[in-house]
N, C-alpha and C. Protein backbone atom coordinates (compact mmCIF):
# COMPACT_ATOMS: atom_id res chain seq x y z
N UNK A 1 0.81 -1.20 0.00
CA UNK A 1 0.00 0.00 0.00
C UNK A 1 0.85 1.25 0.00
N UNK A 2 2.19 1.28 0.55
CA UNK A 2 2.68 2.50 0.91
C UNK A 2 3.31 2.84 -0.75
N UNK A 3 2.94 1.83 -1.05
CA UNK A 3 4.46 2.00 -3.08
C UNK A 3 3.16 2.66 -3.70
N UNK A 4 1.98 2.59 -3.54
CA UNK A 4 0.98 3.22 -4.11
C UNK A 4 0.03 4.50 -3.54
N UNK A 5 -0.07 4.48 -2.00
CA UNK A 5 -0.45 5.47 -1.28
C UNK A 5 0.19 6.62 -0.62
N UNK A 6 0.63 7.63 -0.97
CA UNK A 6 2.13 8.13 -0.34
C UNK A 6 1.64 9.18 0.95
N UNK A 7 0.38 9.51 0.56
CA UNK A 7 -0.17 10.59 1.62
C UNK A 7 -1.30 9.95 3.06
N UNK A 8 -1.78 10.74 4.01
CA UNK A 8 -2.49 10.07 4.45
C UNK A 8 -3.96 10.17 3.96
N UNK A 9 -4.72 9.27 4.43
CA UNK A 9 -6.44 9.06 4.02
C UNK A 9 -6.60 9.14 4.72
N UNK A 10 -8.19 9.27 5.13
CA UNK A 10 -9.07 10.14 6.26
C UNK A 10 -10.59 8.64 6.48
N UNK A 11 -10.40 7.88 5.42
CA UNK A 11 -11.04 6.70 5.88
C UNK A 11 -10.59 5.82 4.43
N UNK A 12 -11.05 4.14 5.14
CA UNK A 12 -10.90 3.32 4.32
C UNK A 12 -11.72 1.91 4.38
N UNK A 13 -12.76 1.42 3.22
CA UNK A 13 -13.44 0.61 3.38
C UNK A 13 -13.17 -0.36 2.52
N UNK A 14 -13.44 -1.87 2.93
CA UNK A 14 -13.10 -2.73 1.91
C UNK A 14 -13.62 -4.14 2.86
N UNK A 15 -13.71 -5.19 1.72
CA UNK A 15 -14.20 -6.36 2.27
C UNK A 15 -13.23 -7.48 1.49
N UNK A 16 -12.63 -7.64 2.63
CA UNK A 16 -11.15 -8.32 2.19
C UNK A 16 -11.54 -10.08 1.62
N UNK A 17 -10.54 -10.59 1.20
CA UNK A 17 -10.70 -12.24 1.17
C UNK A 17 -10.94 -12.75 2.35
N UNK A 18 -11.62 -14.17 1.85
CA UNK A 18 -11.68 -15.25 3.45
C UNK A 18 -10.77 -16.02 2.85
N UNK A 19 -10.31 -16.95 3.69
CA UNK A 19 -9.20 -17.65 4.26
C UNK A 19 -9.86 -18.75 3.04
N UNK A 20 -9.04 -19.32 2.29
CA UNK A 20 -9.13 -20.17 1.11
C UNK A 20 -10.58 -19.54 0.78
N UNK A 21 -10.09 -18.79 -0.11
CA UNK A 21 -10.88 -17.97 -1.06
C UNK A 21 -11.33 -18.31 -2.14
N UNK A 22 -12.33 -18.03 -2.63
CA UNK A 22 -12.51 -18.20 -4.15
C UNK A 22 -11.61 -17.56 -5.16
N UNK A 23 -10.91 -17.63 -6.47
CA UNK A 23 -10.47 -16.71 -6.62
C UNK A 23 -11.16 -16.47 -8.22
N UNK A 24 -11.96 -15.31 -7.98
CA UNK A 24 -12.82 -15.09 -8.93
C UNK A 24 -11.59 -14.08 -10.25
N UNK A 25 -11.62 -14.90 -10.89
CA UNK A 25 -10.55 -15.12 -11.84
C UNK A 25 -10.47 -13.21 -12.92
N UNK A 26 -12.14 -13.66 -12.83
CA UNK A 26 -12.01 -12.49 -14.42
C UNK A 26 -12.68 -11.06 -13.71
N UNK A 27 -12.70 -11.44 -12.75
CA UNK A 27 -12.51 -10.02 -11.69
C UNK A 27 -11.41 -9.31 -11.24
N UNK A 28 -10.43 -10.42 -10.86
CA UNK A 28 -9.61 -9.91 -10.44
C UNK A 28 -8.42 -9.53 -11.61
N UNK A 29 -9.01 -10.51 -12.77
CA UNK A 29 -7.88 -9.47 -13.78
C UNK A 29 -8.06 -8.34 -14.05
N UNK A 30 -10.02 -8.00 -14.55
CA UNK A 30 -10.28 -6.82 -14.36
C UNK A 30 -9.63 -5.74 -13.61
N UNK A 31 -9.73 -6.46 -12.05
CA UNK A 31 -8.99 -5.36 -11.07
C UNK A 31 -7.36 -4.61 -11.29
N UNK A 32 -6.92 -5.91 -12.31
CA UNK A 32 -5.47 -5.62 -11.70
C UNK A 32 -5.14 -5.03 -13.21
N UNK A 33 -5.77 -5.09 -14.00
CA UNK A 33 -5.54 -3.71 -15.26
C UNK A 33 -5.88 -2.56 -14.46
N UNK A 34 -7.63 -2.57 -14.27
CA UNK A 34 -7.88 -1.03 -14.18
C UNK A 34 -6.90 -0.42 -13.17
N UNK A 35 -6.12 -0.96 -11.53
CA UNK A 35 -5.52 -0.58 -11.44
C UNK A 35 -4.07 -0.02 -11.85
N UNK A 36 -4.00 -0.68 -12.93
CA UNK A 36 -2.59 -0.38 -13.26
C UNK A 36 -1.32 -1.06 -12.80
N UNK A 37 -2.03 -2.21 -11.93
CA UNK A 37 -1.05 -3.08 -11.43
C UNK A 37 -0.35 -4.17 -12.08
N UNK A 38 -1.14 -4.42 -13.62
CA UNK A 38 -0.63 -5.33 -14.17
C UNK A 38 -1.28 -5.06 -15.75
N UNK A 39 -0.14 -5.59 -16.62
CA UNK A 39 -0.38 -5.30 -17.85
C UNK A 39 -0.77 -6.24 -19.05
N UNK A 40 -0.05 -7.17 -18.42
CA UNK A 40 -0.58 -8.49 -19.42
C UNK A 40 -1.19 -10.01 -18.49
N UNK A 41 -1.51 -10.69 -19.06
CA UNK A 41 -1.17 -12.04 -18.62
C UNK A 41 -0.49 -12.39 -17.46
N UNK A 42 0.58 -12.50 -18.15
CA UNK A 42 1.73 -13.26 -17.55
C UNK A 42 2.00 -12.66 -16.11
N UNK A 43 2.05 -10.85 -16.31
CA UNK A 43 1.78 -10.20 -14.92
C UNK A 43 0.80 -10.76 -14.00
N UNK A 44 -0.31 -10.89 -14.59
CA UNK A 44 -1.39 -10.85 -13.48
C UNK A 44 -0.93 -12.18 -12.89
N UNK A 45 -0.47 -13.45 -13.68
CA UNK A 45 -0.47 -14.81 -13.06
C UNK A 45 1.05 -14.93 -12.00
N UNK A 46 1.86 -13.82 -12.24
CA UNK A 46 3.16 -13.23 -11.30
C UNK A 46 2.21 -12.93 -9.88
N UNK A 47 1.33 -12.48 -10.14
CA UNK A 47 0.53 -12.01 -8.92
C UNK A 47 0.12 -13.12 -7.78
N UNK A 48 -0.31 -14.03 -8.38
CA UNK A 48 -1.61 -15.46 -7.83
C UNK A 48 -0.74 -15.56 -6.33
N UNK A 49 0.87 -15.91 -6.25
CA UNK A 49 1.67 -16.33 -5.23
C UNK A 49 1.06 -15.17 -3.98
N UNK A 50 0.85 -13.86 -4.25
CA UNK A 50 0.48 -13.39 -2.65
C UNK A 50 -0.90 -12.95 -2.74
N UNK A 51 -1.86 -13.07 -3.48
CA UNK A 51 -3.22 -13.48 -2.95
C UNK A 51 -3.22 -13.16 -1.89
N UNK A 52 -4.09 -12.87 -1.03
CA UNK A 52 -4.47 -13.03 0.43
C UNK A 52 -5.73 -14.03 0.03
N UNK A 53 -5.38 -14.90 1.26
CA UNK A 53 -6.78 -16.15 1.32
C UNK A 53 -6.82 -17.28 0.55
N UNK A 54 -5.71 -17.18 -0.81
CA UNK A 54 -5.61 -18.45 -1.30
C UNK A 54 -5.10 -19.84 -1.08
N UNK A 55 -5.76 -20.88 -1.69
CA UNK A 55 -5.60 -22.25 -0.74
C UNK A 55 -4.24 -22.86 -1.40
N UNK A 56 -3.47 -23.67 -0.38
CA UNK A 56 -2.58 -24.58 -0.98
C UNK A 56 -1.24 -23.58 -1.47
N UNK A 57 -1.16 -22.96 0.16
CA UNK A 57 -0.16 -22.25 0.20
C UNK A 57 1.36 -22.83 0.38
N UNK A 58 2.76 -22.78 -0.39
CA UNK A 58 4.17 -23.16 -0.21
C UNK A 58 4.36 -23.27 0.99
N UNK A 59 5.14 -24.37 1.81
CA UNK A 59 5.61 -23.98 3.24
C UNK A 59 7.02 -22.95 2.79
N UNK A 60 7.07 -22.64 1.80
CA UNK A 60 8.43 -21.65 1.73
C UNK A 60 8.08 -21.15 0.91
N UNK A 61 6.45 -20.25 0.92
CA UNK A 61 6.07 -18.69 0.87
C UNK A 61 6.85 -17.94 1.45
N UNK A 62 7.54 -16.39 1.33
CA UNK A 62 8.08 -15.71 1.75
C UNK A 62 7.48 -15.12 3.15
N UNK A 63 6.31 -14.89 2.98
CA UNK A 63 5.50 -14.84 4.19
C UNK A 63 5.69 -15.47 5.04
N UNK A 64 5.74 -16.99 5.05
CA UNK A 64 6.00 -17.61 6.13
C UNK A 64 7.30 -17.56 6.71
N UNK A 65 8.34 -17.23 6.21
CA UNK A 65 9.40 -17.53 6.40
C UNK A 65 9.37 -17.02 8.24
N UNK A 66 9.68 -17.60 9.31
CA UNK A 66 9.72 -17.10 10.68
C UNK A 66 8.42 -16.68 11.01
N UNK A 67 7.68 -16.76 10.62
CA UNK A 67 5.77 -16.13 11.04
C UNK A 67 5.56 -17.49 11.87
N UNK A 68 5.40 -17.20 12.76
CA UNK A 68 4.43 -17.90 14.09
C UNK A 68 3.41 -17.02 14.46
N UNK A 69 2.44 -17.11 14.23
CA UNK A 69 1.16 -16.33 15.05
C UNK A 69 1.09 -16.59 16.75
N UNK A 70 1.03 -14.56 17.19
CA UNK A 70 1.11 -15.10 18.08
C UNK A 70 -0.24 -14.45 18.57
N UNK A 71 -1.28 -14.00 18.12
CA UNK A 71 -2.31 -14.01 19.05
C UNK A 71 -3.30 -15.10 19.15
N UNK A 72 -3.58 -15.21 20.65
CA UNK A 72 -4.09 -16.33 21.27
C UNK A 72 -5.25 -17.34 20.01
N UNK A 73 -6.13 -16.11 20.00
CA UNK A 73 -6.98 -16.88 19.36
C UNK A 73 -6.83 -17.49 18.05
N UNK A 74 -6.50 -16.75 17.08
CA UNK A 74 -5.98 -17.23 16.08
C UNK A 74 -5.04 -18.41 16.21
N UNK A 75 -3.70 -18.91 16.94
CA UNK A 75 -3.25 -19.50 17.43
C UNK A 75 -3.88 -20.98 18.14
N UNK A 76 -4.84 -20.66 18.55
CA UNK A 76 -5.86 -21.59 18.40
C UNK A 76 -6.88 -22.27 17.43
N UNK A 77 -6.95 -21.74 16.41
CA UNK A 77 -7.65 -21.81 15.07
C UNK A 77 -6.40 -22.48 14.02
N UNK A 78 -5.68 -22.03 14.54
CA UNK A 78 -4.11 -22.82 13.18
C UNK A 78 -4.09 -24.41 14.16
N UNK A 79 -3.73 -24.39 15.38
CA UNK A 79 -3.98 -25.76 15.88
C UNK A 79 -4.89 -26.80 15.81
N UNK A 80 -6.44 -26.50 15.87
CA UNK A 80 -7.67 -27.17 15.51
C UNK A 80 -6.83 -27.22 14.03
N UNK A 81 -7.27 -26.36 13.12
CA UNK A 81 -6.78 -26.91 11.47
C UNK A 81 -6.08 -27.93 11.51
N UNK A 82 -4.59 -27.62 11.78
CA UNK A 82 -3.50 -28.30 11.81
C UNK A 82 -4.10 -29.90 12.44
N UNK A 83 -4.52 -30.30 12.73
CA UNK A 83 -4.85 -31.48 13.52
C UNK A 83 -5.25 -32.42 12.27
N UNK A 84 -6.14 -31.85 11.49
CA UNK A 84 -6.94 -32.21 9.97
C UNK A 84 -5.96 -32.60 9.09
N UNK A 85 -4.99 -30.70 8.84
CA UNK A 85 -4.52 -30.69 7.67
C UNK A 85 -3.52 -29.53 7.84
N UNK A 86 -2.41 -30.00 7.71
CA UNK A 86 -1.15 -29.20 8.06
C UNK A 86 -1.14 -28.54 7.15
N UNK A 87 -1.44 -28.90 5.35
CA UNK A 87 -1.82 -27.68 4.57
C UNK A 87 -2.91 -26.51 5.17
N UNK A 88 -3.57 -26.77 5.05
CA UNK A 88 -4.72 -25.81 5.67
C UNK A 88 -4.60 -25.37 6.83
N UNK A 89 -3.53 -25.64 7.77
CA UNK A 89 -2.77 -24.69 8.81
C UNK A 89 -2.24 -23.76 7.97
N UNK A 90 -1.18 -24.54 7.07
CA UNK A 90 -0.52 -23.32 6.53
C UNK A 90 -0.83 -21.96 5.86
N UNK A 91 -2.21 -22.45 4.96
CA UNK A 91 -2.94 -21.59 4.91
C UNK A 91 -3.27 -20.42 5.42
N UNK A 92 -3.88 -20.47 6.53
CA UNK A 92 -4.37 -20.31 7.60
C UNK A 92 -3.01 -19.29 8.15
N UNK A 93 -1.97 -20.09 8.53
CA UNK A 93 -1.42 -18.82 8.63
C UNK A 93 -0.39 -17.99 8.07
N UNK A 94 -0.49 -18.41 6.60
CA UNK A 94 -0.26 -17.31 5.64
C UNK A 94 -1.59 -16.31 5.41
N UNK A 95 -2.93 -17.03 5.55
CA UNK A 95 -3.92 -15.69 5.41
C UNK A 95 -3.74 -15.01 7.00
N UNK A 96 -3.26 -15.20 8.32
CA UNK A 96 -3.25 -14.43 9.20
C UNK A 96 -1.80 -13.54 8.83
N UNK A 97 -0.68 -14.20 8.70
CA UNK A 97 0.45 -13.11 8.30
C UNK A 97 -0.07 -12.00 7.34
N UNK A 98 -0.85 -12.25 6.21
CA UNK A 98 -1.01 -11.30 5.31
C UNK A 98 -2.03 -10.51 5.80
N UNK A 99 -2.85 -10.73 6.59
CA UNK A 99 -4.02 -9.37 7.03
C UNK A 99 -3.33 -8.82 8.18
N UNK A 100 -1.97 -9.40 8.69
CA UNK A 100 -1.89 -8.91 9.64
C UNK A 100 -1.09 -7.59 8.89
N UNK A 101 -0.40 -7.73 8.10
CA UNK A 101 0.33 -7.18 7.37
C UNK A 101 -0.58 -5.70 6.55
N UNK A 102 -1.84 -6.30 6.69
CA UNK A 102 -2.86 -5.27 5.92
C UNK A 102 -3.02 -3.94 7.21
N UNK A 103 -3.45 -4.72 8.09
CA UNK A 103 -3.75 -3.62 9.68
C UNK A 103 -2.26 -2.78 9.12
N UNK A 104 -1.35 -3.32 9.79
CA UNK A 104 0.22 -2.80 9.34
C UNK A 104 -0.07 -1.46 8.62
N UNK A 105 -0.32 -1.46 6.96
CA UNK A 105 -0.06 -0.83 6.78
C UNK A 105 -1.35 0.02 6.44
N UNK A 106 -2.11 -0.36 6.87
CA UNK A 106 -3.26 0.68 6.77
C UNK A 106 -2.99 1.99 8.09
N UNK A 107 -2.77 1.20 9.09
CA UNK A 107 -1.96 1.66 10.28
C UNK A 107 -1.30 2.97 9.62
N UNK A 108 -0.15 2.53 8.77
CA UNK A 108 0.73 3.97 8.26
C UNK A 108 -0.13 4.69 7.58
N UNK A 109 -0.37 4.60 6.88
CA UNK A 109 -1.80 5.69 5.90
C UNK A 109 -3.09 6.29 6.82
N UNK A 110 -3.41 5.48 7.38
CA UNK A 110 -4.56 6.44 8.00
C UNK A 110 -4.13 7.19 8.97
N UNK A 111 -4.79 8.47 9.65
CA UNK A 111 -4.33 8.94 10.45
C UNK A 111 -5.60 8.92 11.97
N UNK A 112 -4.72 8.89 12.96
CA UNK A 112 -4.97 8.76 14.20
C UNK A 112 -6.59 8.96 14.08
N UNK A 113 -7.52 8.21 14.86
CA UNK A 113 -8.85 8.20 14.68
C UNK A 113 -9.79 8.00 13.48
N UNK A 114 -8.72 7.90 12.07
CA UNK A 114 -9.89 7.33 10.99
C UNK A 114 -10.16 6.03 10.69
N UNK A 115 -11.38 6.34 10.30
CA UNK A 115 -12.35 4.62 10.67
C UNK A 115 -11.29 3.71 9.50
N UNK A 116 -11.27 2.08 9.56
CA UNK A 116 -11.23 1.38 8.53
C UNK A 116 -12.72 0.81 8.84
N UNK A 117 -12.93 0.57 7.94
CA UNK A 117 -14.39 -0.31 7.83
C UNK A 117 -14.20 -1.31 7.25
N UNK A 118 -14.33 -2.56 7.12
CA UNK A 118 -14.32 -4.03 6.59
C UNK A 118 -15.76 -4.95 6.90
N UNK A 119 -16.10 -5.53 6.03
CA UNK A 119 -17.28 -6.12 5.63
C UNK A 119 -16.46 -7.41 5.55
N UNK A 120 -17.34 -8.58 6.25
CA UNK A 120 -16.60 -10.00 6.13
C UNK A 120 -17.67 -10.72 6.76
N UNK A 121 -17.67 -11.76 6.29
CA UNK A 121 -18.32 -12.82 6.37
C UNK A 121 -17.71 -13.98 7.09
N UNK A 122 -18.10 -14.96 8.14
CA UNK A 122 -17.51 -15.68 8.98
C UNK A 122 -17.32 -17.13 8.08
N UNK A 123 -16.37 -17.40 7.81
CA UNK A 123 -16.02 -18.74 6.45
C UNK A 123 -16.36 -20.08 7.74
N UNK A 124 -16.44 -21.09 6.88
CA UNK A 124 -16.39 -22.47 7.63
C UNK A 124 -15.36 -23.68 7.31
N UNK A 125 -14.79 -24.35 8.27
CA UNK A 125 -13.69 -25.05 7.93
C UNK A 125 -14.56 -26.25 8.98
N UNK A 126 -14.14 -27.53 8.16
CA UNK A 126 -14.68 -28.75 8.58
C UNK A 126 -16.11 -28.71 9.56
N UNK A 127 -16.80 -27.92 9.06
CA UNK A 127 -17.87 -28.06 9.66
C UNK A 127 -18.08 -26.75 10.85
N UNK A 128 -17.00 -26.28 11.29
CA UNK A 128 -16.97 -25.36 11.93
C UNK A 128 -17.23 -23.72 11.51
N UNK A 129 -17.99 -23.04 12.21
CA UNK A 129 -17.42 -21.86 12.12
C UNK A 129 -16.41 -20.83 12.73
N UNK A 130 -15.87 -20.32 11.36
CA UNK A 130 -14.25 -19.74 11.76
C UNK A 130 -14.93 -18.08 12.23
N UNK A 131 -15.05 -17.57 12.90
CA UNK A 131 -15.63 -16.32 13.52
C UNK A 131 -13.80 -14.79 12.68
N UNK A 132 -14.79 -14.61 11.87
CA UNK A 132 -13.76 -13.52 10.89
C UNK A 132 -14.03 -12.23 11.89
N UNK A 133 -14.72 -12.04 12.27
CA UNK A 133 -14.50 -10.98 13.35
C UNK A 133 -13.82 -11.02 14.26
N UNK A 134 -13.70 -12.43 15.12
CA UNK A 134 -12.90 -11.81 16.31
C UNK A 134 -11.72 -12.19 16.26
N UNK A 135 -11.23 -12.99 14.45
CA UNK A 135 -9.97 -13.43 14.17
C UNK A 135 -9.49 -11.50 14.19
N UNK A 136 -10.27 -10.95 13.50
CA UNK A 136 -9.67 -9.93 13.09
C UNK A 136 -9.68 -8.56 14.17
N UNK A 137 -10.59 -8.69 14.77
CA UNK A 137 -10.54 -7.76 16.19
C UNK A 137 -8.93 -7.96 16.72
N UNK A 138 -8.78 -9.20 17.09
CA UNK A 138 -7.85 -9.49 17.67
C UNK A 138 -6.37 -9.44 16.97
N UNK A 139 -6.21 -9.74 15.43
CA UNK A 139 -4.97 -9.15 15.28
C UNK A 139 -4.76 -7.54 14.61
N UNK A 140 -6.26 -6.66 14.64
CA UNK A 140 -6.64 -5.28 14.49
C UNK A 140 -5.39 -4.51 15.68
N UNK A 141 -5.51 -5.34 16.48
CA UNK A 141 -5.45 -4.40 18.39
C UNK A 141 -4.41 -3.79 18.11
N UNK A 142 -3.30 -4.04 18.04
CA UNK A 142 -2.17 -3.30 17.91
C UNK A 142 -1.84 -1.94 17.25
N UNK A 143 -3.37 -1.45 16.33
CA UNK A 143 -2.84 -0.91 15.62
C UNK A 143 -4.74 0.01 15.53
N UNK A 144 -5.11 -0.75 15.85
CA UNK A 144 -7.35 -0.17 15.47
C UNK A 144 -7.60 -0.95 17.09
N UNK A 145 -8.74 0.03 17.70
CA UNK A 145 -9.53 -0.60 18.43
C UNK A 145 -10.97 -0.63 17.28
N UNK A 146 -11.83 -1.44 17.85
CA UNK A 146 -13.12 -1.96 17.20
C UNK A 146 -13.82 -1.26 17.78
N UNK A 147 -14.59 -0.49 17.19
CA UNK A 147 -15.49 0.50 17.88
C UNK A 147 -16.93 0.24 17.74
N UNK A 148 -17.12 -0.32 16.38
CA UNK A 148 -18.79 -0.72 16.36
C UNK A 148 -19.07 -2.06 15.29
N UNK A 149 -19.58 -2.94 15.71
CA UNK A 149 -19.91 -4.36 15.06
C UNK A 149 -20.60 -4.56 14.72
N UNK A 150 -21.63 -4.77 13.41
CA UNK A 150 -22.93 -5.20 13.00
C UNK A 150 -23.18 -6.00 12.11
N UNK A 151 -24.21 -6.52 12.35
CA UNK A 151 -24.63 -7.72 11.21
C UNK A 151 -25.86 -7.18 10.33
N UNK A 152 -26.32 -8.36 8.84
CA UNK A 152 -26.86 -7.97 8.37
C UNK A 152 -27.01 -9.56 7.74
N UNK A 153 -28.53 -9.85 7.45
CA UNK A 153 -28.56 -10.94 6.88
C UNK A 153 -28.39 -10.58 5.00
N UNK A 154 -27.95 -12.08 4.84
CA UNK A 154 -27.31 -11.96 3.56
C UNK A 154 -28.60 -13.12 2.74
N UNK A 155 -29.26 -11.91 1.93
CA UNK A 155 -30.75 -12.53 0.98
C UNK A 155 -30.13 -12.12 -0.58
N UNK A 156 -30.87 -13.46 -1.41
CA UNK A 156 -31.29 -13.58 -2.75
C UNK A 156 -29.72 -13.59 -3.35
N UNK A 157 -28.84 -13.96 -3.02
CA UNK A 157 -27.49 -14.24 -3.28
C UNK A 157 -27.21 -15.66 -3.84
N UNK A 158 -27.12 -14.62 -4.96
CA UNK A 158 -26.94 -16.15 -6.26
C UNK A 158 -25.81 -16.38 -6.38
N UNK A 159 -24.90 -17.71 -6.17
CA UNK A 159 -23.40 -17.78 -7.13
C UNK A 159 -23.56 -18.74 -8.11
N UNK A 160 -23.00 -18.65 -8.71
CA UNK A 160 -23.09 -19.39 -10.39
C UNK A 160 -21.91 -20.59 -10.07
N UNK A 161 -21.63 -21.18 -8.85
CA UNK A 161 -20.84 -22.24 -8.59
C UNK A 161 -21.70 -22.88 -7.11
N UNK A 162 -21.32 -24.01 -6.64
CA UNK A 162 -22.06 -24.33 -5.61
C UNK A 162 -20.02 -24.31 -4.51
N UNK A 163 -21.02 -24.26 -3.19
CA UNK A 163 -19.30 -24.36 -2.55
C UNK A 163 -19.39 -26.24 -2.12
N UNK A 164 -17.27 -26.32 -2.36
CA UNK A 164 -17.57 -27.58 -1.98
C UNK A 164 -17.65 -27.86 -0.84
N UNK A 165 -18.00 -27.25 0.48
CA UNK A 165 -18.00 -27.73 1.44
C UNK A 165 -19.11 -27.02 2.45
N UNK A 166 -20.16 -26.52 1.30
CA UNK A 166 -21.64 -25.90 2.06
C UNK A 166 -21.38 -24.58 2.76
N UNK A 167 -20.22 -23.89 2.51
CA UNK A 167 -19.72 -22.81 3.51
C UNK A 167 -20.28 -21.59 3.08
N UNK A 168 -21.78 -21.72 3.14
CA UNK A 168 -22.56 -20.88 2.50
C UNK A 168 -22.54 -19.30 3.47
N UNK A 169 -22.03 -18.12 3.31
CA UNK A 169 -22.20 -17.09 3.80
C UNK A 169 -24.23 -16.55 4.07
N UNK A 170 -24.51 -16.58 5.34
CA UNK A 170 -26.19 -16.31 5.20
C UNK A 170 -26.12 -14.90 6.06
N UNK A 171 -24.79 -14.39 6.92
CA UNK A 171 -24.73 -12.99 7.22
C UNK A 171 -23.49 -12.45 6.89
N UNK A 172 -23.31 -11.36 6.42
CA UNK A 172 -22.44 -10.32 6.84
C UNK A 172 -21.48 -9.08 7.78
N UNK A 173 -20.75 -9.09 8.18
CA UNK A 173 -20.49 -8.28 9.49
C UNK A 173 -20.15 -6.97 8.91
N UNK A 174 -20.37 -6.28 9.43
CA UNK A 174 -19.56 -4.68 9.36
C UNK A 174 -18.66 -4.54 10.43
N UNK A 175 -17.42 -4.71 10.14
CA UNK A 175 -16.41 -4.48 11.68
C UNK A 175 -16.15 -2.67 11.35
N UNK A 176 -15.91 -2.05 12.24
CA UNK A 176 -15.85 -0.57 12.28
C UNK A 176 -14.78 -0.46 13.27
N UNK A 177 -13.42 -0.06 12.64
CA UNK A 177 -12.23 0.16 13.70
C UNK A 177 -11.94 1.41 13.58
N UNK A 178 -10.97 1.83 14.16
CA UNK A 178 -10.87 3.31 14.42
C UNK A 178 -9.01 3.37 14.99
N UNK A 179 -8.19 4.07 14.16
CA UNK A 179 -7.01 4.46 14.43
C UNK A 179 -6.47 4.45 15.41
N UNK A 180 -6.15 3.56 16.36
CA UNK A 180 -5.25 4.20 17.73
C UNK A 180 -4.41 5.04 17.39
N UNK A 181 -4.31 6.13 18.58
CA UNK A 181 -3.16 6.77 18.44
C UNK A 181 -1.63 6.35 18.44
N UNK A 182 -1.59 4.99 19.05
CA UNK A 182 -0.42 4.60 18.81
C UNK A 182 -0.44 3.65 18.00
N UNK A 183 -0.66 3.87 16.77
CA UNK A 183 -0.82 2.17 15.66
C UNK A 183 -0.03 2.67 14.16
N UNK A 184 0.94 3.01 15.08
CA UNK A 184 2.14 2.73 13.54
C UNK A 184 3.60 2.48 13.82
């Protein structure tokens, strides 16, 4: 963010990936022309390796390299995985290194007291639900307190694929954080 954002912003909203994501292919090339982030092909598929949320992550992703998660809860969520599927740990915490990495640098760009807003949906892993809010409250802290939380049911939502593992989104959250003064 900072190679593209050089000044500060006064707010920022977005509804990031879940943790083994879909990766909606001809969107995101879309995205990565109109931004200007990529020019051909071959660029955009240079890209796929840091994804946030994508499945069937390298154990020698650069990301991982020395990343141990250390907040509690999350930390607890890579262990349950890990029990299953040491891939899908890894996963897991390459998508926590990389959002943690997002707080990071949203942290530098915003300034003291402006909201981030994020919209997320709580994903499901083996039957469970993975709670995307308080994964993200909790590695927010360092940098955003959570100031206001809301839900919203999620109607008439068509996808043109079925999921393979029923991890059907039926609400939405609005997490609403807010700049600590000390979060950079």
């Amino acid at each position: 963010m900072r190679r593209w954002i050089r000044r500060p912003v006064d707010a920022v909203i977005t509804s990031p990936p879940y943790n083994n994501a879909v990766d909606y292919y001809r969107r995101h090339q879309l995205e990565m022309y109109w931004l200007g982030l990529t020019t051909s092909h071959t660029e955009r598929l240079a890209l796929l390796p840091d994804y946030i949320g994508r499945p069937r992550i390298p154990q020698g992703h650069r990301l991982l390299a020395d990343y141990q998660i250390a907040d509690p809860y999350a930390r607890q969520w890579e262990r349950r995985i890990a029990k299953s599927s040491t891939q899908r740990a890894t996963d897991f915490r390459h998508y926590h290194a990389a959002m943690t990495r997002v707080f990071r640098q949203l942290a530098f760009i915003l300034r003291a007291g402006s909201p981030a807003v994020f919209v997320v949906g709580h994903s499901r892993w083996n039957g469970a639900r993975i709670p995307t809010t308080a994964l993200f409250a909790e590695l927010a802290a360092p940098y955003f307190e959570l100031a206001e939380l809301y839900w919203y049911p999620v109607k008439n939502r068509y996808m043109s694929y079925s999921r393979h593992n029923g991890a059907s989104i039926d609400r939405e959250y609005v997490l609403a954080f807010r700049r600590s003064d000390n979060g950079a």
